[in-house]
N, C-alpha and C. Protein backbone atom coordinates (compact mmCIF):
# COMPACT_ATOMS: atom_id res chain seq x y z
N UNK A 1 4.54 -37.09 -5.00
CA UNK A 1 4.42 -35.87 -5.78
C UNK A 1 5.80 -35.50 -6.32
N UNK A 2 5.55 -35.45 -7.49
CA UNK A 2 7.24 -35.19 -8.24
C UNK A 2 7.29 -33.31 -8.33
N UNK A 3 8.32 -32.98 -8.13
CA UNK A 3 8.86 -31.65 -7.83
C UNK A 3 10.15 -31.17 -8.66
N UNK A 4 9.80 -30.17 -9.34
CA UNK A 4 11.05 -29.37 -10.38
C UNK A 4 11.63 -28.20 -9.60
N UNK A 5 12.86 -28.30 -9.35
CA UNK A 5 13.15 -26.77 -9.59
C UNK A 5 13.17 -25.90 -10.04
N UNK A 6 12.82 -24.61 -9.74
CA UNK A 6 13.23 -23.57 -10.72
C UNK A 6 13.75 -22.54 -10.02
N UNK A 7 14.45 -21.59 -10.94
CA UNK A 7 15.02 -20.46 -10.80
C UNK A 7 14.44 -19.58 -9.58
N UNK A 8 15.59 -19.08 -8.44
CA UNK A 8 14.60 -18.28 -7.58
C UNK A 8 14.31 -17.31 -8.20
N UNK A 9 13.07 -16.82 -7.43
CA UNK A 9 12.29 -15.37 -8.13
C UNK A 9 11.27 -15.20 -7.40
N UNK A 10 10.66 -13.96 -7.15
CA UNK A 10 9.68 -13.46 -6.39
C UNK A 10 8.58 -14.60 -6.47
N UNK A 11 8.36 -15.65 -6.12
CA UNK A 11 6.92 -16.51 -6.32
C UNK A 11 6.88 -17.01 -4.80
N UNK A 12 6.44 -15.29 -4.04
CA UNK A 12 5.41 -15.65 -2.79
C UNK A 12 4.49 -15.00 -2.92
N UNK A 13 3.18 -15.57 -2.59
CA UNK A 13 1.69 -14.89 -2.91
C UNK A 13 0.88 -15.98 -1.99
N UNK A 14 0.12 -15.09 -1.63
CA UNK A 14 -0.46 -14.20 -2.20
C UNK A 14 -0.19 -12.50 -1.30
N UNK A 15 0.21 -11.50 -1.56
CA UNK A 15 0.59 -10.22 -1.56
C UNK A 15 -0.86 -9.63 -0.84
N UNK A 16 -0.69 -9.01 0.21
CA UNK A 16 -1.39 -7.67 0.25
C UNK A 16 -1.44 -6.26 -0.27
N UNK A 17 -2.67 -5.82 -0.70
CA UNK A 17 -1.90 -4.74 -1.62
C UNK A 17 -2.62 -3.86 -0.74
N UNK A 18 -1.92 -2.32 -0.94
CA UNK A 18 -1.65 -1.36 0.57
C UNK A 18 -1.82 -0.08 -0.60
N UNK A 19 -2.26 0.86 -0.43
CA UNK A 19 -2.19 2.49 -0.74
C UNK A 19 -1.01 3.25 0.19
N UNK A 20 0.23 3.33 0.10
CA UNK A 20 1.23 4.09 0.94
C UNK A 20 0.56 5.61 0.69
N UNK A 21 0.81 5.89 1.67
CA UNK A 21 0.69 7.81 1.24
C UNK A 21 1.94 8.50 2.36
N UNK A 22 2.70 9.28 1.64
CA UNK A 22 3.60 10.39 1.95
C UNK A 22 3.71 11.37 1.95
N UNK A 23 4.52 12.12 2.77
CA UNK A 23 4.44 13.91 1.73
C UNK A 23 5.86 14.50 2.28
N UNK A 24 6.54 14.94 1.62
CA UNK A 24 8.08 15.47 2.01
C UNK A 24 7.70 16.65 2.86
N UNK A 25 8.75 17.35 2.89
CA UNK A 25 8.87 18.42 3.96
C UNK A 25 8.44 19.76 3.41
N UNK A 26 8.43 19.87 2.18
CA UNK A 26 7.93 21.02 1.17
C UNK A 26 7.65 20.38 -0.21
N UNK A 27 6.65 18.90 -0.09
CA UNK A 27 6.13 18.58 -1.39
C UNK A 27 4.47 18.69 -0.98
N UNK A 28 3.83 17.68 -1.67
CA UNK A 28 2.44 18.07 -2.15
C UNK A 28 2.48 16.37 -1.58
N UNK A 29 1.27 15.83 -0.91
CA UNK A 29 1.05 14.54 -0.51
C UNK A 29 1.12 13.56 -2.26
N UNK A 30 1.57 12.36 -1.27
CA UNK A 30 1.77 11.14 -2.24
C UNK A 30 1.12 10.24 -2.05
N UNK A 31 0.60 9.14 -3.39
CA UNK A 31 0.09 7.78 -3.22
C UNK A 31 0.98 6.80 -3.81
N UNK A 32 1.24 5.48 -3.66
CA UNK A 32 1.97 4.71 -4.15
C UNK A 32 1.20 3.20 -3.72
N UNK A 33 1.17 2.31 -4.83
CA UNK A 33 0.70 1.26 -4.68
C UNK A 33 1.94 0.26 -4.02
N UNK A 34 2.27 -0.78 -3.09
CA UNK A 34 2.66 -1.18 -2.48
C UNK A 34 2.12 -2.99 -2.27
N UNK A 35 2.87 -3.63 -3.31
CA UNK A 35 2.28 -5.35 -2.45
C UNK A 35 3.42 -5.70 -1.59
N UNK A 36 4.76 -5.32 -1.88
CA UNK A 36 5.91 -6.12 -0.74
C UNK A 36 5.77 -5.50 0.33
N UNK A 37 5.00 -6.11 1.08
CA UNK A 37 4.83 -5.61 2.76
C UNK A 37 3.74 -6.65 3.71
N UNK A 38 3.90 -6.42 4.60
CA UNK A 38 3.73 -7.48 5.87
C UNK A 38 3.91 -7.00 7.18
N UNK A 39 3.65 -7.70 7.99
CA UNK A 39 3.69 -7.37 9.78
C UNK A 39 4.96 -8.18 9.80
N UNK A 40 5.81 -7.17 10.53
CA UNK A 40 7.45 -7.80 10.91
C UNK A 40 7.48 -7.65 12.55
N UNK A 41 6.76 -6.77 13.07
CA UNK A 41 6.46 -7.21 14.58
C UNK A 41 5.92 -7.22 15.30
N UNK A 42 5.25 -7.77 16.45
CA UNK A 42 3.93 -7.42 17.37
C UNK A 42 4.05 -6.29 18.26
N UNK A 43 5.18 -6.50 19.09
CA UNK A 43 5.36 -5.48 20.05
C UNK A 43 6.38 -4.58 20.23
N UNK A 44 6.28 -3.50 19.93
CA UNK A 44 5.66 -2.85 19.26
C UNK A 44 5.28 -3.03 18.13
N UNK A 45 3.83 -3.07 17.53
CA UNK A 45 3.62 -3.17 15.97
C UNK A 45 4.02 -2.73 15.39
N UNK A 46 4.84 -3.27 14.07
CA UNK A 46 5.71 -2.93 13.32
C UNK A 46 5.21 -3.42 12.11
N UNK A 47 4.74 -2.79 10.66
CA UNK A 47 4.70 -3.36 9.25
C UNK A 47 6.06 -2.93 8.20
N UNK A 48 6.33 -3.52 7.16
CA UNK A 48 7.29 -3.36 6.45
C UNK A 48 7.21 -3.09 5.38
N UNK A 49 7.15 -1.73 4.40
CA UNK A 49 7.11 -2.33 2.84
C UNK A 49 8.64 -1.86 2.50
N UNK A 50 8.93 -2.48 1.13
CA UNK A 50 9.68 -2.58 0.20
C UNK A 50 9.33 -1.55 -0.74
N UNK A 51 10.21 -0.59 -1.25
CA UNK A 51 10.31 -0.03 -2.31
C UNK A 51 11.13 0.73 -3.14
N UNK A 52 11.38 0.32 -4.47
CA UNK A 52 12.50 0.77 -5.31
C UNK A 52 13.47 2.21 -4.89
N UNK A 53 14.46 2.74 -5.03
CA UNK A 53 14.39 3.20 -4.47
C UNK A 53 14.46 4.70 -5.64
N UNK A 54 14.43 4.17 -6.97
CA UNK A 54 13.92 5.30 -7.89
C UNK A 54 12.63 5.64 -7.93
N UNK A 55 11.57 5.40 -7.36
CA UNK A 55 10.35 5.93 -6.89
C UNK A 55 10.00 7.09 -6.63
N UNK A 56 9.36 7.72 -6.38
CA UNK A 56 9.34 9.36 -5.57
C UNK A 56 8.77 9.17 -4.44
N UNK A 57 8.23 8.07 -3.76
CA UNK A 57 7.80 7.61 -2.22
C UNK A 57 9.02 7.50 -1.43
N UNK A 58 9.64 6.66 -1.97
CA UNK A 58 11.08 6.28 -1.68
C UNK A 58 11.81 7.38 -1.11
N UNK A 59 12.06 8.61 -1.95
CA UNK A 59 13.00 9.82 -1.21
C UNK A 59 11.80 10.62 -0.28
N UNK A 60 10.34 10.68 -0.27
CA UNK A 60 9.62 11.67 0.42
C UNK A 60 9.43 10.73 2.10
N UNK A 61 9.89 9.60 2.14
CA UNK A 61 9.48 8.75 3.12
C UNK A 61 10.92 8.78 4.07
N UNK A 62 11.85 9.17 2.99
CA UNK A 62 13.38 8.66 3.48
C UNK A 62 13.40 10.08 4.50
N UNK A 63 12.86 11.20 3.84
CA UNK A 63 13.02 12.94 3.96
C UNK A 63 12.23 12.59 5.46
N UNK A 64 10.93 12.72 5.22
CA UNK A 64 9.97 12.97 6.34
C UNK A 64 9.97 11.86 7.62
N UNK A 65 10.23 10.58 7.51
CA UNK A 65 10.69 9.88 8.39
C UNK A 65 9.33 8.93 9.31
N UNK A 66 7.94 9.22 8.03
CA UNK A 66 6.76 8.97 8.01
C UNK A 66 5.95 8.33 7.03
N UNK A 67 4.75 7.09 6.91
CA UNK A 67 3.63 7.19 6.37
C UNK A 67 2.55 6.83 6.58
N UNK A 68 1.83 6.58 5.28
CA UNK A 68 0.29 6.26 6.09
C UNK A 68 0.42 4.66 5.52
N UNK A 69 0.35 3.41 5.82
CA UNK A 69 -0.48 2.38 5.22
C UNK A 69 -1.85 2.43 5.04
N UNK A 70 -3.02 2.44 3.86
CA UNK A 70 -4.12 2.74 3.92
C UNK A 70 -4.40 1.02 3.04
N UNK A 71 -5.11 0.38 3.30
CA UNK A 71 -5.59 -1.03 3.40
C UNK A 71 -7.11 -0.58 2.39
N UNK A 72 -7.00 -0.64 0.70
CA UNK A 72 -8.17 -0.57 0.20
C UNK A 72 -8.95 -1.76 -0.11
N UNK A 73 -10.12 -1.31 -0.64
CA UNK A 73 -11.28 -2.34 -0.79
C UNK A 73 -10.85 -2.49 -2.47
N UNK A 74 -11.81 -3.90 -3.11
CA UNK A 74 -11.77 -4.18 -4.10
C UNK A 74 -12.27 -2.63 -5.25
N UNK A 75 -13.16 -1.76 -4.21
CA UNK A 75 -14.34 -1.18 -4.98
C UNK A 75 -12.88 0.05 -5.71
N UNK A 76 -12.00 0.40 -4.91
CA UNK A 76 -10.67 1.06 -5.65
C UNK A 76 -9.50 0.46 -6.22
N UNK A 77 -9.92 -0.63 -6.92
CA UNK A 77 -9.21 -1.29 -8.01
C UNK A 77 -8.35 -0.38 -8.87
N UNK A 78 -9.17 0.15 -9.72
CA UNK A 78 -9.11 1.17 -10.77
C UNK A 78 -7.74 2.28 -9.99
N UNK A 79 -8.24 2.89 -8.91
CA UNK A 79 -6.89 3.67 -8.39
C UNK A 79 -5.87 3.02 -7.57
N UNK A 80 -6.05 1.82 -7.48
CA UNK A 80 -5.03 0.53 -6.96
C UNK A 80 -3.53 0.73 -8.15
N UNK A 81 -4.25 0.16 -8.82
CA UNK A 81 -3.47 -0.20 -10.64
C UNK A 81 -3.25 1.05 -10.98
N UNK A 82 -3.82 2.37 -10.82
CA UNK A 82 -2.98 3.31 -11.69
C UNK A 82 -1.79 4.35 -10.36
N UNK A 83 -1.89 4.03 -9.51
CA UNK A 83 -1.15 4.71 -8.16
C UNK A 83 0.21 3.56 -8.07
N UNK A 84 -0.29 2.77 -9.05
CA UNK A 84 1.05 1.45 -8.72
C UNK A 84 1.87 2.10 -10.47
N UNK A 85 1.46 2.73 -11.45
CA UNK A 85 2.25 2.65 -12.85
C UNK A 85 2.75 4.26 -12.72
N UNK A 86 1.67 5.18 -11.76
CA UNK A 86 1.69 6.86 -12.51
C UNK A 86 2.95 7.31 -11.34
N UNK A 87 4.00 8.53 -11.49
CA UNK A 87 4.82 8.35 -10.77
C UNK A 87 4.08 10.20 -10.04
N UNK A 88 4.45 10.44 -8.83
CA UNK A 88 3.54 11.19 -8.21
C UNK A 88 4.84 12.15 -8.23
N UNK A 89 5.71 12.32 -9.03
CA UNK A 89 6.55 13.41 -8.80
C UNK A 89 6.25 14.54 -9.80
N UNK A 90 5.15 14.48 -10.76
CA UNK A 90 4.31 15.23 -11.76
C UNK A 90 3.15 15.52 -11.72
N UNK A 91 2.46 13.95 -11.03
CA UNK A 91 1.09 14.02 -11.04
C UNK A 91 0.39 14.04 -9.29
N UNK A 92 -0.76 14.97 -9.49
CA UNK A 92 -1.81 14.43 -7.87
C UNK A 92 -2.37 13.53 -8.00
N UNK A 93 -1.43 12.67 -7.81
CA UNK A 93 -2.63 11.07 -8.01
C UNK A 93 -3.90 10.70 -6.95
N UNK A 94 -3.93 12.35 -5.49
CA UNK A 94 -5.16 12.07 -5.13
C UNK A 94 -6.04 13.04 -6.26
N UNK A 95 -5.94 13.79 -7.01
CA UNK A 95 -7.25 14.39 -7.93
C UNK A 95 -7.34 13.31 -8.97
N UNK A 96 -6.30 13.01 -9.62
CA UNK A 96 -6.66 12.13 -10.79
C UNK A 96 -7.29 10.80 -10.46
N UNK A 97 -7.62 10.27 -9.12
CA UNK A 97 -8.18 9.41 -8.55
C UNK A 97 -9.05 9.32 -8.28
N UNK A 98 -9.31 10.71 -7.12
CA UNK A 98 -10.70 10.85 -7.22
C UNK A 98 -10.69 10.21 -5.53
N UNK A 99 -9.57 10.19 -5.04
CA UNK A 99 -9.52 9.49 -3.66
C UNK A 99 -9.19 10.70 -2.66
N UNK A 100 -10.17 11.22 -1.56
CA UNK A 100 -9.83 12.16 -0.78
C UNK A 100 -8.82 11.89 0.98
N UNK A 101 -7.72 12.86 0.63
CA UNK A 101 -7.07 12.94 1.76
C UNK A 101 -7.46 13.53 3.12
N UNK A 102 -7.22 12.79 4.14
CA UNK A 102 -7.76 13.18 5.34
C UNK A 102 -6.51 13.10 6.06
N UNK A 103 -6.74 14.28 6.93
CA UNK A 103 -5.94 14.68 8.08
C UNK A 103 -4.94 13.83 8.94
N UNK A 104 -4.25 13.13 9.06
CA UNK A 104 -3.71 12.04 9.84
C UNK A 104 -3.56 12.90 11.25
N UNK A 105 -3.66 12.08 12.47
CA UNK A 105 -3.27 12.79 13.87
C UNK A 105 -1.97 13.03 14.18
N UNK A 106 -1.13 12.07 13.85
CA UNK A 106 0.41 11.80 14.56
C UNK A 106 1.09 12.06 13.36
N UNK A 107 1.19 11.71 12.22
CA UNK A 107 1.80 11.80 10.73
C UNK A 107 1.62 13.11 9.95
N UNK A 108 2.74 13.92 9.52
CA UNK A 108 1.72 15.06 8.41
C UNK A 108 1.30 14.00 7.09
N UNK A 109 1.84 13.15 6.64
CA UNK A 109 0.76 12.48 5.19
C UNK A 109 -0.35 12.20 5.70
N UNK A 110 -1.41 12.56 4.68
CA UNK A 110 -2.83 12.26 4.92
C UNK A 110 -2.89 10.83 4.40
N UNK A 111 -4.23 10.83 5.30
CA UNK A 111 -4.24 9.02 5.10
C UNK A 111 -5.58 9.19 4.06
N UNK A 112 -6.61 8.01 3.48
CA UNK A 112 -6.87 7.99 2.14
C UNK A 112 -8.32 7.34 2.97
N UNK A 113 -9.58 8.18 2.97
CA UNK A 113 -10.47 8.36 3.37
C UNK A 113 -11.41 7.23 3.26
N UNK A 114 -11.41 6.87 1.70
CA UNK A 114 -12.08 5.85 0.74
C UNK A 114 -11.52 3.97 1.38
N UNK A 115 -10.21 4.39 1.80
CA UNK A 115 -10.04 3.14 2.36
C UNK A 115 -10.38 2.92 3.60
N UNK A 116 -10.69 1.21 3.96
CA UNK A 116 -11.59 1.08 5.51
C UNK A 116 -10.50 1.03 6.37
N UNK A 117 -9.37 0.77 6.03
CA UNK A 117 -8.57 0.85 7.28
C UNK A 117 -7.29 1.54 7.28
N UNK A 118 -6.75 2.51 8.19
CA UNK A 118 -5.46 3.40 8.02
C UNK A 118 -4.53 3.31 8.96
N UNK A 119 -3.52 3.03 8.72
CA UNK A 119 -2.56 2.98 10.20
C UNK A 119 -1.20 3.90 9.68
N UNK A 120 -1.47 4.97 10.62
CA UNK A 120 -0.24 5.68 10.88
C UNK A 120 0.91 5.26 11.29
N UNK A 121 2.25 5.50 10.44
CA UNK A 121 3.66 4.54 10.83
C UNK A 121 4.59 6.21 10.55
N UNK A 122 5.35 5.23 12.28
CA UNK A 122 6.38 6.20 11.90
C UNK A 122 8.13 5.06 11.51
N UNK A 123 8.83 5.82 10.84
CA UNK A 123 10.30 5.37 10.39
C UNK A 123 10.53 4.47 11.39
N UNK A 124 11.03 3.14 12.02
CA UNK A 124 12.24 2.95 12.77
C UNK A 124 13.27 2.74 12.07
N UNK A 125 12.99 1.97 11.23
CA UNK A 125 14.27 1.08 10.70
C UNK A 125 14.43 1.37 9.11
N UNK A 126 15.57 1.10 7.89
CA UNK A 126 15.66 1.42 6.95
C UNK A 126 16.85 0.50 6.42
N UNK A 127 16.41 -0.57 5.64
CA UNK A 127 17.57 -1.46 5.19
C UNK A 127 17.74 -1.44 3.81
N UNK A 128 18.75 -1.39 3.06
CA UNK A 128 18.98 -1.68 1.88
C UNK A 128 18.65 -2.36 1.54
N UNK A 129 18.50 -3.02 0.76
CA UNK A 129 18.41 -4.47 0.13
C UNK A 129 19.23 -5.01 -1.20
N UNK A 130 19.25 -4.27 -2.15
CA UNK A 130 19.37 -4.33 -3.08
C UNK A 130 18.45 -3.92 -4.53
N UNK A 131 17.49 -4.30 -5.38
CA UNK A 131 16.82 -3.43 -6.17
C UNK A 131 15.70 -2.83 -4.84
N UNK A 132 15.28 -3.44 -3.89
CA UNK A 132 14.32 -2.57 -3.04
C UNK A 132 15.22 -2.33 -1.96
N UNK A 133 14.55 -1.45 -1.12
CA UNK A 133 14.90 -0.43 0.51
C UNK A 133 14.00 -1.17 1.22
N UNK A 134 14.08 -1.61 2.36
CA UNK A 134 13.03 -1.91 3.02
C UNK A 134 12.67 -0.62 4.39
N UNK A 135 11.86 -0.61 4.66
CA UNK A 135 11.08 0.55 5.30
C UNK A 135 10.15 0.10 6.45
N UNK A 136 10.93 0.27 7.81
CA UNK A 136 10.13 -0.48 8.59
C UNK A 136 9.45 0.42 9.47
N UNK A 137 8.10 0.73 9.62
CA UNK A 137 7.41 1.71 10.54
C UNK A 137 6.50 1.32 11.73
N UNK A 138 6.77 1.96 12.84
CA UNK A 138 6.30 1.12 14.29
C UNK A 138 4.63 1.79 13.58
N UNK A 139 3.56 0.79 13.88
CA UNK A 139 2.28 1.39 14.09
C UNK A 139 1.88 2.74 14.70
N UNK A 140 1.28 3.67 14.96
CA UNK A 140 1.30 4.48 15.83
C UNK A 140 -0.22 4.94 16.62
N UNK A 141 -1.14 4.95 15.06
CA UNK A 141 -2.55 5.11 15.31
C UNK A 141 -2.93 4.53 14.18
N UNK A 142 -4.22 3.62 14.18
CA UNK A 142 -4.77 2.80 13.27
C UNK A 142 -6.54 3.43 12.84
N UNK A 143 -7.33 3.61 12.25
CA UNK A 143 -8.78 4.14 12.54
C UNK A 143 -9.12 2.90 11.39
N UNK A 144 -10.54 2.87 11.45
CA UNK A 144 -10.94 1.72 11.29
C UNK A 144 -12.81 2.05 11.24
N UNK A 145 -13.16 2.21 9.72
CA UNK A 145 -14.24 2.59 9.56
C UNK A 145 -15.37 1.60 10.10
N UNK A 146 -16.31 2.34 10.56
CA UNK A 146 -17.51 1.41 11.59
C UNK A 146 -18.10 0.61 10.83
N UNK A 147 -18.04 0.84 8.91
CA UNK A 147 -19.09 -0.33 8.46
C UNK A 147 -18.18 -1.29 8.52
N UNK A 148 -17.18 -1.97 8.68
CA UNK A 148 -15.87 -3.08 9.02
C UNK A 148 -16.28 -3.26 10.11
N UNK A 149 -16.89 -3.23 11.28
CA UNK A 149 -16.66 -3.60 12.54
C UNK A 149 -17.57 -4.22 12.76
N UNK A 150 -17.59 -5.48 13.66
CA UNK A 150 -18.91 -6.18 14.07
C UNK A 150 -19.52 -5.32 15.27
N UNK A 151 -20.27 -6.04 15.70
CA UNK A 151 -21.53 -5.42 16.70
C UNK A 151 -21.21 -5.57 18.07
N UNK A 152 -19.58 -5.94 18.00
CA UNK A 152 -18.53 -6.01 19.42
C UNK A 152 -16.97 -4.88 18.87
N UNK A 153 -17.35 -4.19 17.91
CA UNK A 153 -16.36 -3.17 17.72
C UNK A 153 -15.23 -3.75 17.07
N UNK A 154 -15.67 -5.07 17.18
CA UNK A 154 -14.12 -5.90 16.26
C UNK A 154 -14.09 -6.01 14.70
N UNK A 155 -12.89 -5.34 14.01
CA UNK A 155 -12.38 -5.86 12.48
C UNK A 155 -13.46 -7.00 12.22
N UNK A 156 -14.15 -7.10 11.48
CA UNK A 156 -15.23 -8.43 10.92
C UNK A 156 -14.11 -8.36 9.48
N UNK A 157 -13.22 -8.84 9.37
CA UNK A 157 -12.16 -9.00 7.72
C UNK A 157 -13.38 -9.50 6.54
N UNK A 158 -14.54 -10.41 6.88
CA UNK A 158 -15.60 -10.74 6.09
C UNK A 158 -16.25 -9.66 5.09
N UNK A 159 -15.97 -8.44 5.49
CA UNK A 159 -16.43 -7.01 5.24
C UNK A 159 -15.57 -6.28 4.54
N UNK A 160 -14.03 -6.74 4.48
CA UNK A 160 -13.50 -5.68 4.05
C UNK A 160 -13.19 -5.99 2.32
N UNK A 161 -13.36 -6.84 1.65
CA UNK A 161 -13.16 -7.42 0.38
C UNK A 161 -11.37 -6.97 -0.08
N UNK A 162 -10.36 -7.20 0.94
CA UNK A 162 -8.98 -6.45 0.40
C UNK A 162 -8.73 -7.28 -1.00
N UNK A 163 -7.96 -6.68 -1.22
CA UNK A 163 -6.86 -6.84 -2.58
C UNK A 163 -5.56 -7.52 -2.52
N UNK A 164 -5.56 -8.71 -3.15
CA UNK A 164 -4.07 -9.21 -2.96
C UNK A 164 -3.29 -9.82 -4.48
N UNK A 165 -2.05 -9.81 -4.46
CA UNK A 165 -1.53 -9.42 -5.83
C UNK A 165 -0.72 -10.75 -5.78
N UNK A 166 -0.54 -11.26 -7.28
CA UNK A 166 0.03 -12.46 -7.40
C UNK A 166 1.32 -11.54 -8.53
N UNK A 167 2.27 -12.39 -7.85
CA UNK A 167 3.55 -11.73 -9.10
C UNK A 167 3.68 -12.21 -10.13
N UNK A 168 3.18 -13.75 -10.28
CA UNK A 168 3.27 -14.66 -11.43
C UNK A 168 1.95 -15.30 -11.48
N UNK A 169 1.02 -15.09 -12.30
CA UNK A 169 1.03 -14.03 -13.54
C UNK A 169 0.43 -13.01 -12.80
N UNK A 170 0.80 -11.38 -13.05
CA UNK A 170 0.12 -10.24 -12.47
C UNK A 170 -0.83 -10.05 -12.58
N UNK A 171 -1.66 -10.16 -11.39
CA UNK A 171 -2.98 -9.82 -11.49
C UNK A 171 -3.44 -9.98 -10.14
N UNK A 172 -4.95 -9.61 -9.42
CA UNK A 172 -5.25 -8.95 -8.66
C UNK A 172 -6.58 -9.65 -8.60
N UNK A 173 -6.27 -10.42 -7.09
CA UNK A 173 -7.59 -11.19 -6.63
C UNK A 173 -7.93 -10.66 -5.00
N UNK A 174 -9.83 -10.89 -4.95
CA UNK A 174 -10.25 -10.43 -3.92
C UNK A 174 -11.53 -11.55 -3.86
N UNK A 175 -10.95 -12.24 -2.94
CA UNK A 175 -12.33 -13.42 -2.02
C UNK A 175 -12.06 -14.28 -3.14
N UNK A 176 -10.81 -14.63 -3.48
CA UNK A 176 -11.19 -16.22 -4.40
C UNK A 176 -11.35 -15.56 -5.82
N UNK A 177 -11.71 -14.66 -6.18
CA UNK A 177 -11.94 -14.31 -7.29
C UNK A 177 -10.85 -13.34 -8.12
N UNK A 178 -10.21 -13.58 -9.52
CA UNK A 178 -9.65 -12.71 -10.02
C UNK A 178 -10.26 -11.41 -10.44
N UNK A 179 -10.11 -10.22 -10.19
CA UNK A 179 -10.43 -9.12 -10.23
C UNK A 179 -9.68 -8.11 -11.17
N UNK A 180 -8.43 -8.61 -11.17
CA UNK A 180 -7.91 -7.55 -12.62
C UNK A 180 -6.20 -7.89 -12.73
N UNK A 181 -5.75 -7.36 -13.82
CA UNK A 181 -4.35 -7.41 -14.40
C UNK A 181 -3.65 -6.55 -14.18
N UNK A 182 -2.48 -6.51 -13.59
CA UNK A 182 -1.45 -5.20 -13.30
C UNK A 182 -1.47 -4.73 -14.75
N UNK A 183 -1.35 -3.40 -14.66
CA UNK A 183 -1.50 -2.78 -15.89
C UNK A 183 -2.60 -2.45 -16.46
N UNK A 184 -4.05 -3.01 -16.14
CA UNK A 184 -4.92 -2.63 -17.20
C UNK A 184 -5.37 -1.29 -17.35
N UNK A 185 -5.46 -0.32 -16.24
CA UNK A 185 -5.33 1.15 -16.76
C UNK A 185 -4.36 1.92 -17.28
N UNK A 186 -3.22 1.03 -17.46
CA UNK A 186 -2.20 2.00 -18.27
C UNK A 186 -3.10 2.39 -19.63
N UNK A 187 -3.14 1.58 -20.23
CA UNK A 187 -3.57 2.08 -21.54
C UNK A 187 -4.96 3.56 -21.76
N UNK A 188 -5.37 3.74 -20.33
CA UNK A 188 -6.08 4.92 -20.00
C UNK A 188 -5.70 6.35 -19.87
N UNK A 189 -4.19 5.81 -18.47
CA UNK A 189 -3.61 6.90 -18.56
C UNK A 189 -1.72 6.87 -18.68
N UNK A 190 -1.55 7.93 -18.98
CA UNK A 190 0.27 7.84 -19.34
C UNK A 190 0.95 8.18 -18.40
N UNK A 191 2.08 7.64 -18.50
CA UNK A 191 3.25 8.21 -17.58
C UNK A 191 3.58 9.94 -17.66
């Protein structure tokens, strides 16, 4: 098999894509679409995302020292793609969504109702990087809607249809199948 180099650049995929939700200390809760992230440790569970750090997640996450990871289904595509372009320092991207916030136990950000799975993270760690921050939060409490669960209480993943994001070319597959293009609701709604 003959092999080219090329230029490094973001070409690892396939991406999980995540609903972050935040809320500062005297703001209004946040959503932010999120694919750079992953499990960085078992014990204590630990996930990681990445994010710019001109964002408005970025300073409400840095402030409060909290968030929610919320793990959506294919069926919130549509508020996948526009929570990843609209910036939440103007807009309620839970009304313009149409996605309802629920109470978190341990976290004040509400976690995102519509999605099947939510895990409450708190701050440990916080690294620079360079164009991203990385943001590392121990697990704390996870809930986990009953139609996801088999008939032994366990995650059945067969059930959950997630979302995962390719950087080259952008776009957004679920079970093998392409499902949509970063960007295609911009042209719906504006910055």
């Amino acid at each position: 098999m003959n092999k080219k180099e090329i230029e490094p650049t973001v070409l690892f995929f396939p991406n999980p894509v995540v609903l972050v939700t935040s809320q500062g200390v005297e703001s209004k809760p946040n959503i932010i679409t999120i694919a750079w992230t992953g499990v960085v440790n078992s014990r204590p569970p630990m996930i990681g995302i990445a994010i710019q750090p001109i964002r408005h997640s970025h300073g409400l996450i840095r402030q409060s020292g909290e968030f929610g990871v919320n793990i959506p289904n294919r069926d919130l595509l549509r508020a996948i793609d526009y929570c990843g372009f609209v910036s939440g320092k103007n807009t309620d991207k839970f009304a313009a969504t149409g996605l309802t916030p629920v109470l978190a136990r341990k976290i004040k950000a509400p976690l995102i109702k519509e999605c099947p799975v939510n895990l409450e993270c708190v701050l440990r760690h916080f690294i620079t990087l360079g164009m991203h921050d990385l943001f590392i939060g121990e697990i704390v409490s996870i809930y986990v809607d009953e139609q996801v669960l088999d008939d032994k209480g366990k995650l059945d993943s067969s059930l959950l249809n997630p979302v995962v994001y390719f950087s080259q070319p952008t776009d957004y597959w679920s079970k093998g199948e392409r499902v949509g293009i970063r960007g295609f609701t911009k042209g719906e709604y504006r910055r």
